[in-house]
C-alpha atoms as a PDB file:
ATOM      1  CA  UNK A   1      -2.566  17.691  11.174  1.00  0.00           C
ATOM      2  CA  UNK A   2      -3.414  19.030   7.507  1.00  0.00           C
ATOM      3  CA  UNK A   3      -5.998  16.941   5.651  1.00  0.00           C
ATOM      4  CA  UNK A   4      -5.313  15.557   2.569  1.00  0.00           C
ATOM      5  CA  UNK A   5      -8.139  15.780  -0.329  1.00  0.00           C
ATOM      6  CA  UNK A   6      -7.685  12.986  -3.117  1.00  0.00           C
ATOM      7  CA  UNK A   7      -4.827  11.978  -4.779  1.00  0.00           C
ATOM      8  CA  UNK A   8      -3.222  12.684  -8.170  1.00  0.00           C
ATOM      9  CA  UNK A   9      -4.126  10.348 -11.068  1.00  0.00           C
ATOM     10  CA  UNK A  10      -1.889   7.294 -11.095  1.00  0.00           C
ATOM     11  CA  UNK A  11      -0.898   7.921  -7.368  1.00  0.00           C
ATOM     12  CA  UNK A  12      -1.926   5.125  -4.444  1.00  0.00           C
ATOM     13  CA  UNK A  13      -5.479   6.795  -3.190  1.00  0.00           C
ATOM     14  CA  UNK A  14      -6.194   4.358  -0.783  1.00  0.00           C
ATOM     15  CA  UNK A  15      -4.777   1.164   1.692  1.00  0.00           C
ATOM     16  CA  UNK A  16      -7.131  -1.522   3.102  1.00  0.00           C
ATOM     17  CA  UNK A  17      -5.982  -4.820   5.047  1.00  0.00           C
ATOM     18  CA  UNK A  18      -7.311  -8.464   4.202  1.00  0.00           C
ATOM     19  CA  UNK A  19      -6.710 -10.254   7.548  1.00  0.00           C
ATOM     20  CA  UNK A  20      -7.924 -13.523   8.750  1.00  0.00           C
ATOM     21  CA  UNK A  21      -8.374 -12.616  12.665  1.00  0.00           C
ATOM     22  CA  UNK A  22      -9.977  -8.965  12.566  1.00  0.00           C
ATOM     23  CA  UNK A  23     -10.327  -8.337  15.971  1.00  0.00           C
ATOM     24  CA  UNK A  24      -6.717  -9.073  16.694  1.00  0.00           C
ATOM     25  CA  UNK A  25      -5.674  -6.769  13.973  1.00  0.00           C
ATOM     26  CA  UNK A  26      -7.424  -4.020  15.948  1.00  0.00           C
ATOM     27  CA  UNK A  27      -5.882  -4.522  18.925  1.00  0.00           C
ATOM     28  CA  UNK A  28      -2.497  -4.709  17.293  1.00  0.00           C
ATOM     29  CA  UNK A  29      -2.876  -1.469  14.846  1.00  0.00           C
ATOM     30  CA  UNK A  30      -4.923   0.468  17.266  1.00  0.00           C
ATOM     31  CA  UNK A  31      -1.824  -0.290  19.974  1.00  0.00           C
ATOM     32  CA  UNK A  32       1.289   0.466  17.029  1.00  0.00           C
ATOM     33  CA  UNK A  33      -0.470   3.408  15.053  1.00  0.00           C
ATOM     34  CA  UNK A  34      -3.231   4.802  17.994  1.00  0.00           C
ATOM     35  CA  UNK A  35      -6.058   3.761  14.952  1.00  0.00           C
ATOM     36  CA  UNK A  36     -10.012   3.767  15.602  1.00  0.00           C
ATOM     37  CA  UNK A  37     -12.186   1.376  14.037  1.00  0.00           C
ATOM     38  CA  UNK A  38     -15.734   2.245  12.659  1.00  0.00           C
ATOM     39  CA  UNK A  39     -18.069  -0.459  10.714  1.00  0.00           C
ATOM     40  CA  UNK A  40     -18.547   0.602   7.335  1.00  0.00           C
ATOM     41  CA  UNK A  41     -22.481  -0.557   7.746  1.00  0.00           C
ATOM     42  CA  UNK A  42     -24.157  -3.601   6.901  1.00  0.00           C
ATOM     43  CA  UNK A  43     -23.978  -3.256   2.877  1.00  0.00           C
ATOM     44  CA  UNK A  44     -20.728  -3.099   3.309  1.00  0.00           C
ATOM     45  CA  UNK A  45     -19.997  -6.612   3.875  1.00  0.00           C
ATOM     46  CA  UNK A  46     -18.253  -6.207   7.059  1.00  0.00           C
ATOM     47  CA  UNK A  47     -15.420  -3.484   5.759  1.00  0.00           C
ATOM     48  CA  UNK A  48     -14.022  -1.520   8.472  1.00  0.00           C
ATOM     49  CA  UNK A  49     -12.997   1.880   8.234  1.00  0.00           C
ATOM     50  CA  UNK A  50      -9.669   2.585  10.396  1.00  0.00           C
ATOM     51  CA  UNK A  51      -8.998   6.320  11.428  1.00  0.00           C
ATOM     52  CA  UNK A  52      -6.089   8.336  12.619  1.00  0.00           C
ATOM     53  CA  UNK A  53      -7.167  11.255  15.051  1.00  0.00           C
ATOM     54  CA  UNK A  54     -10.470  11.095  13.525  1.00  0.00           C
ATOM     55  CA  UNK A  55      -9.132  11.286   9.858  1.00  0.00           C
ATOM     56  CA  UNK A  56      -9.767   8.083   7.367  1.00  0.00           C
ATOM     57  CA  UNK A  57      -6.663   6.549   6.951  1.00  0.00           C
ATOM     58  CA  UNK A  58      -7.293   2.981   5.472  1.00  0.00           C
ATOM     59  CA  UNK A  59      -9.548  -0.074   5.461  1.00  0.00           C
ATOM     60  CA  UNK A  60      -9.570  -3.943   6.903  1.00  0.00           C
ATOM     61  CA  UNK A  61     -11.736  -6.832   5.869  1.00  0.00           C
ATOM     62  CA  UNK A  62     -11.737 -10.181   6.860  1.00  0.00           C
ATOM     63  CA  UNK A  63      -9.696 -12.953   4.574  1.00  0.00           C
ATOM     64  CA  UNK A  64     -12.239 -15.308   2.980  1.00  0.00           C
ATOM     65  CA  UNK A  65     -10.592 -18.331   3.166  1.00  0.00           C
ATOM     66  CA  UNK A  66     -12.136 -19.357  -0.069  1.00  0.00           C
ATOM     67  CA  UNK A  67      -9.795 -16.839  -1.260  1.00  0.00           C
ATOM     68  CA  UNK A  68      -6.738 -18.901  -0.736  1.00  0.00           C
ATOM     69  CA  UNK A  69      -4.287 -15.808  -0.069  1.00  0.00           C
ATOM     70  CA  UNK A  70      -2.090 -14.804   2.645  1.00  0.00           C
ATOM     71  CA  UNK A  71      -3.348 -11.751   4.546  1.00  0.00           C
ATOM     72  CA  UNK A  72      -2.030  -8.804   3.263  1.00  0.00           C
ATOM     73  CA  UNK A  73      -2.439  -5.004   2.862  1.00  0.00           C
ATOM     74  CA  UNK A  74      -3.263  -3.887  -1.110  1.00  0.00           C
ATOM     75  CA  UNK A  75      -2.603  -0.784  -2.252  1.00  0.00           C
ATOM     76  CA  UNK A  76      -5.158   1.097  -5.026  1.00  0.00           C
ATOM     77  CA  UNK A  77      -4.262   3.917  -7.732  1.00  0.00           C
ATOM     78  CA  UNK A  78      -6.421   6.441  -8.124  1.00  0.00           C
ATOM     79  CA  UNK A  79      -8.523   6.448 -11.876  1.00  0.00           C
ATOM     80  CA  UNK A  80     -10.833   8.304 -12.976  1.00  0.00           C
ATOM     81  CA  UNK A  81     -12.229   6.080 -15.449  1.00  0.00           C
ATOM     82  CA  UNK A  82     -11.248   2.070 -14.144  1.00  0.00           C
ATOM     83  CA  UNK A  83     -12.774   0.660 -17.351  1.00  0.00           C
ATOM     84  CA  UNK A  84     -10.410   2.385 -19.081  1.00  0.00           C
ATOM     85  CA  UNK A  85      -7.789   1.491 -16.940  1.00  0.00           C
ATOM     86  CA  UNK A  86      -8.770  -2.220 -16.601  1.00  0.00           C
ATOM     87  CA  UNK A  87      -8.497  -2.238 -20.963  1.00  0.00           C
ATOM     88  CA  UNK A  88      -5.169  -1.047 -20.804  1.00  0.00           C
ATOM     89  CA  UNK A  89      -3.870  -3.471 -18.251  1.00  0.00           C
ATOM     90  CA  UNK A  90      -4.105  -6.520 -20.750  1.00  0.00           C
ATOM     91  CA  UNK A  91      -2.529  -4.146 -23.384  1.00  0.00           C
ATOM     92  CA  UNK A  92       0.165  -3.816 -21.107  1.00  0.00           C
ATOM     93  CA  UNK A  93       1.095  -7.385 -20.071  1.00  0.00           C
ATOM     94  CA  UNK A  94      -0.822  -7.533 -17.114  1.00  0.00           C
ATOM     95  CA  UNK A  95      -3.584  -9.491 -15.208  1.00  0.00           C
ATOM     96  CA  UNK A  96      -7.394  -8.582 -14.177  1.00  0.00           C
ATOM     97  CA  UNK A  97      -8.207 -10.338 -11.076  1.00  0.00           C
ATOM     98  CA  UNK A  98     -11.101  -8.807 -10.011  1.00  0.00           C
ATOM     99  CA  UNK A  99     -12.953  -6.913 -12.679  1.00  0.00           C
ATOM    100  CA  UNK A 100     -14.434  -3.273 -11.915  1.00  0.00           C
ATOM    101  CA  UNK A 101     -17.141  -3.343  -9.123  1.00  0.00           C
ATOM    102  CA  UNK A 102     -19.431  -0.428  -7.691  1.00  0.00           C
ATOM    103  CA  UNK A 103     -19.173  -0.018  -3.928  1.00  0.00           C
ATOM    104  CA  UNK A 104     -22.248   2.016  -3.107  1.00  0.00           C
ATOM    105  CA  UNK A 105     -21.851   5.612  -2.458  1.00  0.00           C
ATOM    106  CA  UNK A 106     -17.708   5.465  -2.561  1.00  0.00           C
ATOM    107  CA  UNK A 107     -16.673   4.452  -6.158  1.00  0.00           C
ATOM    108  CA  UNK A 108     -15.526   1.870  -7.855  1.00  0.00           C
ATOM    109  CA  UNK A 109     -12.911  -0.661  -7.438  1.00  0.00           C
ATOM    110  CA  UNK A 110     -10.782  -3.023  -9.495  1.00  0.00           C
ATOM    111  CA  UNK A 111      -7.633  -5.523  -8.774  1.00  0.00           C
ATOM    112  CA  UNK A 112      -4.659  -6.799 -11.576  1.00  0.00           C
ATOM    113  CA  UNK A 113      -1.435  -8.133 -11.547  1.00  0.00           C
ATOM    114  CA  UNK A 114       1.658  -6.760 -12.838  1.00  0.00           C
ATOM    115  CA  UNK A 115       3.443  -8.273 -15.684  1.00  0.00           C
ATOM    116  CA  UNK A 116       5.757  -9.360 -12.648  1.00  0.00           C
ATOM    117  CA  UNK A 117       2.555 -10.646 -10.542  1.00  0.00           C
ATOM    118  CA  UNK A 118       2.528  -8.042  -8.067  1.00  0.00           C
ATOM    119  CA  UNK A 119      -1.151  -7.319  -7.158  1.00  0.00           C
ATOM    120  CA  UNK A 120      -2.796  -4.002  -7.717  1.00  0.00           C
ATOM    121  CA  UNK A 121      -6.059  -2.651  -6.517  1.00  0.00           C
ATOM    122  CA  UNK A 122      -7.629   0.695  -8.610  1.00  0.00           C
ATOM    123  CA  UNK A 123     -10.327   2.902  -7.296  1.00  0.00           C
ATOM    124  CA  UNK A 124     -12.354   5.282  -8.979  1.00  0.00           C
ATOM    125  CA  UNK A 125     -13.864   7.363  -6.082  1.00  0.00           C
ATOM    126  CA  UNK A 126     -17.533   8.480  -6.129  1.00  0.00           C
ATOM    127  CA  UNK A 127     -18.190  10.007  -2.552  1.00  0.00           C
ATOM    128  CA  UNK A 128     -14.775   8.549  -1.135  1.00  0.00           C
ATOM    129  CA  UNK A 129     -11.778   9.989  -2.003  1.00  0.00           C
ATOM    130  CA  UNK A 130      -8.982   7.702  -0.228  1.00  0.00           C
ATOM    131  CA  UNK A 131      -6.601   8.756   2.750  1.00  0.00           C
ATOM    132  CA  UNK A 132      -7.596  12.289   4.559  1.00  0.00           C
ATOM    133  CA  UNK A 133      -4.102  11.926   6.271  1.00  0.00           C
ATOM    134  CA  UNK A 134      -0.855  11.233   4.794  1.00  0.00           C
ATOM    135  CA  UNK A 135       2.909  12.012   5.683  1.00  0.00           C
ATOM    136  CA  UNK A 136       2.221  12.004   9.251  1.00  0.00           C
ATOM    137  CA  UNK A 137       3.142   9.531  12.340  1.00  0.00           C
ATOM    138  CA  UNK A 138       0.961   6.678  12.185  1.00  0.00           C
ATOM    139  CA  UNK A 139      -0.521   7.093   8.538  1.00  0.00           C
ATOM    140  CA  UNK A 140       1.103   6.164   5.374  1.00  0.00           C
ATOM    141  CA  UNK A 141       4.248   7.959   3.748  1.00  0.00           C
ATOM    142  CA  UNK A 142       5.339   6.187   0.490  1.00  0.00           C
ATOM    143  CA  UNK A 143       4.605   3.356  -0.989  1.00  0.00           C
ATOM    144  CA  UNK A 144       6.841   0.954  -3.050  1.00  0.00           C
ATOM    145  CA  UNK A 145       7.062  -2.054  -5.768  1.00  0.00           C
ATOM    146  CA  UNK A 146       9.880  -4.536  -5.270  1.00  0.00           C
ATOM    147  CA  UNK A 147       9.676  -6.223  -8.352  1.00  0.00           C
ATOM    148  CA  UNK A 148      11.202  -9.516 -10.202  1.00  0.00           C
ATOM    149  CA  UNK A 149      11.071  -7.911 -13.592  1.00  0.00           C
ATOM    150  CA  UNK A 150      11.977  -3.888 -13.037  1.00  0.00           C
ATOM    151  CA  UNK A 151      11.981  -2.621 -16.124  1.00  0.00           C
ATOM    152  CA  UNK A 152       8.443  -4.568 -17.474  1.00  0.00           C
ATOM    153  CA  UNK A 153       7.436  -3.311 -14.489  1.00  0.00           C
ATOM    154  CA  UNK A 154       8.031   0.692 -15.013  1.00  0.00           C
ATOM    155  CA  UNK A 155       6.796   0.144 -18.739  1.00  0.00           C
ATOM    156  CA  UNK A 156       3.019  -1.172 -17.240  1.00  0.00           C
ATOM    157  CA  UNK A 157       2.774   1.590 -14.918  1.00  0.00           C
ATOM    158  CA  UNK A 158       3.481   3.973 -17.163  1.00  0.00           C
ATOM    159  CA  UNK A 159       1.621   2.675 -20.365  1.00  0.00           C
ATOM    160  CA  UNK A 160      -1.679   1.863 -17.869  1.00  0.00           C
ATOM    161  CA  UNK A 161      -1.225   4.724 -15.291  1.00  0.00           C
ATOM    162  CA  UNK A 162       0.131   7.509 -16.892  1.00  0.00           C
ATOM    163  CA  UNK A 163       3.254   7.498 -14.242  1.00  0.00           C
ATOM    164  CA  UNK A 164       6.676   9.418 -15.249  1.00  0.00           C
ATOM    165  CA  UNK A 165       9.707   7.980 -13.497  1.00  0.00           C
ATOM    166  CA  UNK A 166      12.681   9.346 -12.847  1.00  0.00           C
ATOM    167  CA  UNK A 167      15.816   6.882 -12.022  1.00  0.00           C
ATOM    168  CA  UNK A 168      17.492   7.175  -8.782  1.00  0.00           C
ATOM    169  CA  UNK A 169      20.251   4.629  -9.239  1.00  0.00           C
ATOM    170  CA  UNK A 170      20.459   2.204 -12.169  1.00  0.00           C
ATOM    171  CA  UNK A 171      23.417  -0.199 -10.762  1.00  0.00           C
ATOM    172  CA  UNK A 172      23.729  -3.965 -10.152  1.00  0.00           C
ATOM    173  CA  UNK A 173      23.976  -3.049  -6.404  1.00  0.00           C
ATOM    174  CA  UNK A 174      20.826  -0.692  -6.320  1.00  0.00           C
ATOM    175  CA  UNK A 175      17.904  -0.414  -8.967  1.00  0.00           C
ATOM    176  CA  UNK A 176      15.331   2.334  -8.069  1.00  0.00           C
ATOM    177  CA  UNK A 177      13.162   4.736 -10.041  1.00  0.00           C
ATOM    178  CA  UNK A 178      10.526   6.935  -8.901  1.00  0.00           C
ATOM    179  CA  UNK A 179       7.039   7.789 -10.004  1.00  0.00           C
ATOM    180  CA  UNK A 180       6.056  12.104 -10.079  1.00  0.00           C
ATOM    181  CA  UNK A 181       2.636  12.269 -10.174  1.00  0.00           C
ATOM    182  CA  UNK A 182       1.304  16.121  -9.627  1.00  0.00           C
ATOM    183  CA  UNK A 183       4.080  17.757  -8.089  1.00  0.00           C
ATOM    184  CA  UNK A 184       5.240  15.181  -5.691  1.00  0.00           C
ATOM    185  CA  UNK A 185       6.622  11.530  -5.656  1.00  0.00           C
ATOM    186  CA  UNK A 186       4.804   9.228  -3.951  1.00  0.00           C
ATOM    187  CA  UNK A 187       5.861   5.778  -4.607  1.00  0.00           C
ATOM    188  CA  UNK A 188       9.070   4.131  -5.630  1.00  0.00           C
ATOM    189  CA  UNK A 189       9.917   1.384  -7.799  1.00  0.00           C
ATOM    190  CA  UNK A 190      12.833  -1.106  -6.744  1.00  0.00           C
ATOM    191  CA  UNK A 191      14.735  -3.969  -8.749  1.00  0.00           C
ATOM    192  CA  UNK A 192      14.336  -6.978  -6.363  1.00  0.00           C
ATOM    193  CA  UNK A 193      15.619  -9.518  -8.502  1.00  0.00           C
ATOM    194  CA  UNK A 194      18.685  -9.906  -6.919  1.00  0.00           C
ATOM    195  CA  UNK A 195      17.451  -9.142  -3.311  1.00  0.00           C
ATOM    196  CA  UNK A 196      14.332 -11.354  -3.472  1.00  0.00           C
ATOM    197  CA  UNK A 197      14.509 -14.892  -2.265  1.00  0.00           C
ATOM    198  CA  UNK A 198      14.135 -17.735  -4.531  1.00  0.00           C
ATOM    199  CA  UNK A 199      10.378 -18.315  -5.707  1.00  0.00           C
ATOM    200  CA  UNK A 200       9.141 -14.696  -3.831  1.00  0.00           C
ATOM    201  CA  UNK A 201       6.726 -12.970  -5.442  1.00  0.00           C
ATOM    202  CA  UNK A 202       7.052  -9.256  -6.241  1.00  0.00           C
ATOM    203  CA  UNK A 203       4.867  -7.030  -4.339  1.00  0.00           C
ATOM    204  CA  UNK A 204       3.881  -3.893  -2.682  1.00  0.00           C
ATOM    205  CA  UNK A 205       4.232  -2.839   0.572  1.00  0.00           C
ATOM    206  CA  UNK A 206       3.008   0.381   2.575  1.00  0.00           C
ATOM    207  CA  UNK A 207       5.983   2.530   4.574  1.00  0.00           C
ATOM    208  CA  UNK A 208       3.458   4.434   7.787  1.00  0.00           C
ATOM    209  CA  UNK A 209       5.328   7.028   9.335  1.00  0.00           C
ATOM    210  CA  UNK A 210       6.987   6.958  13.032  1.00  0.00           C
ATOM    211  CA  UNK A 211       8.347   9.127  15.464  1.00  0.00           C
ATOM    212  CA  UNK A 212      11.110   6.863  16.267  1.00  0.00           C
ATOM    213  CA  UNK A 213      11.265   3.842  14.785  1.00  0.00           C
ATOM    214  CA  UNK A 214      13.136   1.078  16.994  1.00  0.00           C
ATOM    215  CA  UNK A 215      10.502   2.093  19.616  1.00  0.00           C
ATOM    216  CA  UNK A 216       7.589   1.128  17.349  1.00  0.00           C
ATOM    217  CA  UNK A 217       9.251  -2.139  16.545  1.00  0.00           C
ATOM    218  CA  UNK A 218       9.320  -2.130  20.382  1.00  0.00           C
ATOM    219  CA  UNK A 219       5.658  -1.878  20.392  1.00  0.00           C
ATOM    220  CA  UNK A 220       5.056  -4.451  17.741  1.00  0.00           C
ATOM    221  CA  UNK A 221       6.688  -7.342  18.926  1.00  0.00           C
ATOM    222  CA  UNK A 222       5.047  -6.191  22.501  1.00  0.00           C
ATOM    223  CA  UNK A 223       1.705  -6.875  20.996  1.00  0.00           C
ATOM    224  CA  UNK A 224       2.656 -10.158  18.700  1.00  0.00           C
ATOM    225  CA  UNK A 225       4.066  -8.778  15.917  1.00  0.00           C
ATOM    226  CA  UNK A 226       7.530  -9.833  14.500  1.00  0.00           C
ATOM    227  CA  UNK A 227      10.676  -7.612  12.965  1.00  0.00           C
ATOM    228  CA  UNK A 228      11.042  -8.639   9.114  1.00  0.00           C
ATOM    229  CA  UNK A 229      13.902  -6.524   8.534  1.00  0.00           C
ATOM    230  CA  UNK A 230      15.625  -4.591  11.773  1.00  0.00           C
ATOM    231  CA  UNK A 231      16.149  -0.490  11.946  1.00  0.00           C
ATOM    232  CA  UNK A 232      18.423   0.764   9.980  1.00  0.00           C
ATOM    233  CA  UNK A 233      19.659   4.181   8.592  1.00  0.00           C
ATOM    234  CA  UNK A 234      19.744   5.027   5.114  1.00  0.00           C
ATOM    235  CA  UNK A 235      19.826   8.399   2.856  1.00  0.00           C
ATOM    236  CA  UNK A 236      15.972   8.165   3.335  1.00  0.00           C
ATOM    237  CA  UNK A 237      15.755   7.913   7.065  1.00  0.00           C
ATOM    238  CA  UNK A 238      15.524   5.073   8.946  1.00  0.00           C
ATOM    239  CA  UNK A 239      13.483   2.242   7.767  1.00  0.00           C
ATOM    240  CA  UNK A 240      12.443  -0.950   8.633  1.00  0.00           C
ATOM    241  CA  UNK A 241      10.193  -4.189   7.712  1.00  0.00           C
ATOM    242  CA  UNK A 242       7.824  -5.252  10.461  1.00  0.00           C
ATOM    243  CA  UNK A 243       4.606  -7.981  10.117  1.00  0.00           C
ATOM    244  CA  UNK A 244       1.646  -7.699  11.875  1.00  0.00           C
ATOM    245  CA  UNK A 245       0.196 -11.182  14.158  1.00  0.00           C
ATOM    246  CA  UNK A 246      -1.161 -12.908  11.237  1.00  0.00           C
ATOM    247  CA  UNK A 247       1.358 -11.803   8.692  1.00  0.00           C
ATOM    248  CA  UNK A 248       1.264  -8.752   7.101  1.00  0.00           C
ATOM    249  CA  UNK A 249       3.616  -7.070   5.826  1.00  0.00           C
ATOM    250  CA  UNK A 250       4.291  -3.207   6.293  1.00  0.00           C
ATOM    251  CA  UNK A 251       7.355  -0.991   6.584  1.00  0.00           C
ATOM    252  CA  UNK A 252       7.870   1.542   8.897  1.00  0.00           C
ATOM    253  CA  UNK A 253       9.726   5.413   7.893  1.00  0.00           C
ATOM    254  CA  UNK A 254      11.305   7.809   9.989  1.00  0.00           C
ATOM    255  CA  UNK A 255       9.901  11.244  10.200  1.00  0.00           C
ATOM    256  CA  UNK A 256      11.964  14.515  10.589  1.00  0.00           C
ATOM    257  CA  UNK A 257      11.765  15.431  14.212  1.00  0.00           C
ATOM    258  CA  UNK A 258       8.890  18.710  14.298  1.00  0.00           C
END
């Protein structure tokens, strides 16, 4: 299992979970994905650090209900300056929710919304440097924006992370651009508006990897989970939409058989 060393600018860096029951959320990941858990320490304010094979692979905290939001896994873009990056998100249309705050010995991290309202977490790192695994069973693969307002959308990403996009289709039936950051694309960017439901928000979601994929849905609804959207096959591989037992969403991707 290769270990992965930063992230390109603009690309996600890092994954944590906001769940209101913690210790089921354990149970459930550490059953779907074979994750550890490890306590960041007590200045960390109860973070968890989740691991794949020993490699850091994402985060969980618990959901302050003072928060008023629906547990949920965020997604952060790397930046190497998130001042910067929090001026040009106004500039751009978009929201500051939470504005730029040092976590001691890891970096610094930020939240906005989208000119859409999708939420979107930023991290500068400073002795953390996001996922050590990626591409692999169990860890994430791609992530993607299904968004109410596509092309407002591609214009903030681009203007506030510095993304070029390529289009994959640009059709009624099927609006989808990627993002090449480095050499590689990472992340996608889809045209919900007709595929949303009436009032949904635009958001992000996290596609982990899997062996076989109707076998992990198996294993989720084993261990109180719930199918969102069933297996099915596509030009990608074969995907699907699962939520954990408090709600969260994630998607799950097929990998190429080693």
């Amino acid at each position: 299992m290769p270990v992965h060393h930063g992230a390109p600018q603009g690309a996600p860096i890092w994954i944590d979970l906001t769940t209101s029951n913690p210790d089921r959320a354990q149970d459930f990941y550490g059953a779907v994905f074979g994750w550890t858990f490890t306590p960041a320490g007590p200045d960390y304010g109860g973070y968890v650090d989740i691991a794949k094979d020993g490699h850091r692979v994402a985060g969980m905290m618990r959901n302050d209900p003072d928060w008023q939001m629906r547990d949920s896994w965020a997604i952060y873009l790397n930046t190497a300056d998130i001042a910067g990056t929090v001026d040009k998100v106004a500039d751009a249309g978009g929201v500051t929710c939470v504005q730029p705050m040092q976590v001691p010995g890891r970096g610094s991290m930020a939240l906005a919304a989208d000119p859409s309202g999708a939420l979107i977490g930023m991290w500068q790192p400073a002795g953390h440097d996001g996922f050590e695994v990626v591409g692999e069973p169990g860890v994430p693969v791609w992530h993607q924006l299904t968004t109410t307002d596509y092309r407002a959308a591609l214009v903030f990403y681009r203007e506030v992370f510095g993304w070029e996009t390529r289009t994959v289709s640009d059709t009624d039936e099927f609006r989808y651009s990627t993002a090449a950051l480095g050499d590689e694309e990472l992340l996608g960017v889809m045209d919900g508006a007709g595929m949303l439901l009436a009032g949904a928000t635009s958001k992000w979601v996290t596609f982990f990897g899997a062996d076989d994929v109707d076998k992990t849905l198996a294993v989720i609804t084993d261990h109180g989970g719930s199918v969102v959207r069933g297996a099915e096959d596509t030009p990608y591989g074969r995907l699907a939409a699962a939520a954990d037992p408090t709600g969260a969403l994630f998607n799950l991707f097929s990998l190429p058989a080693a």
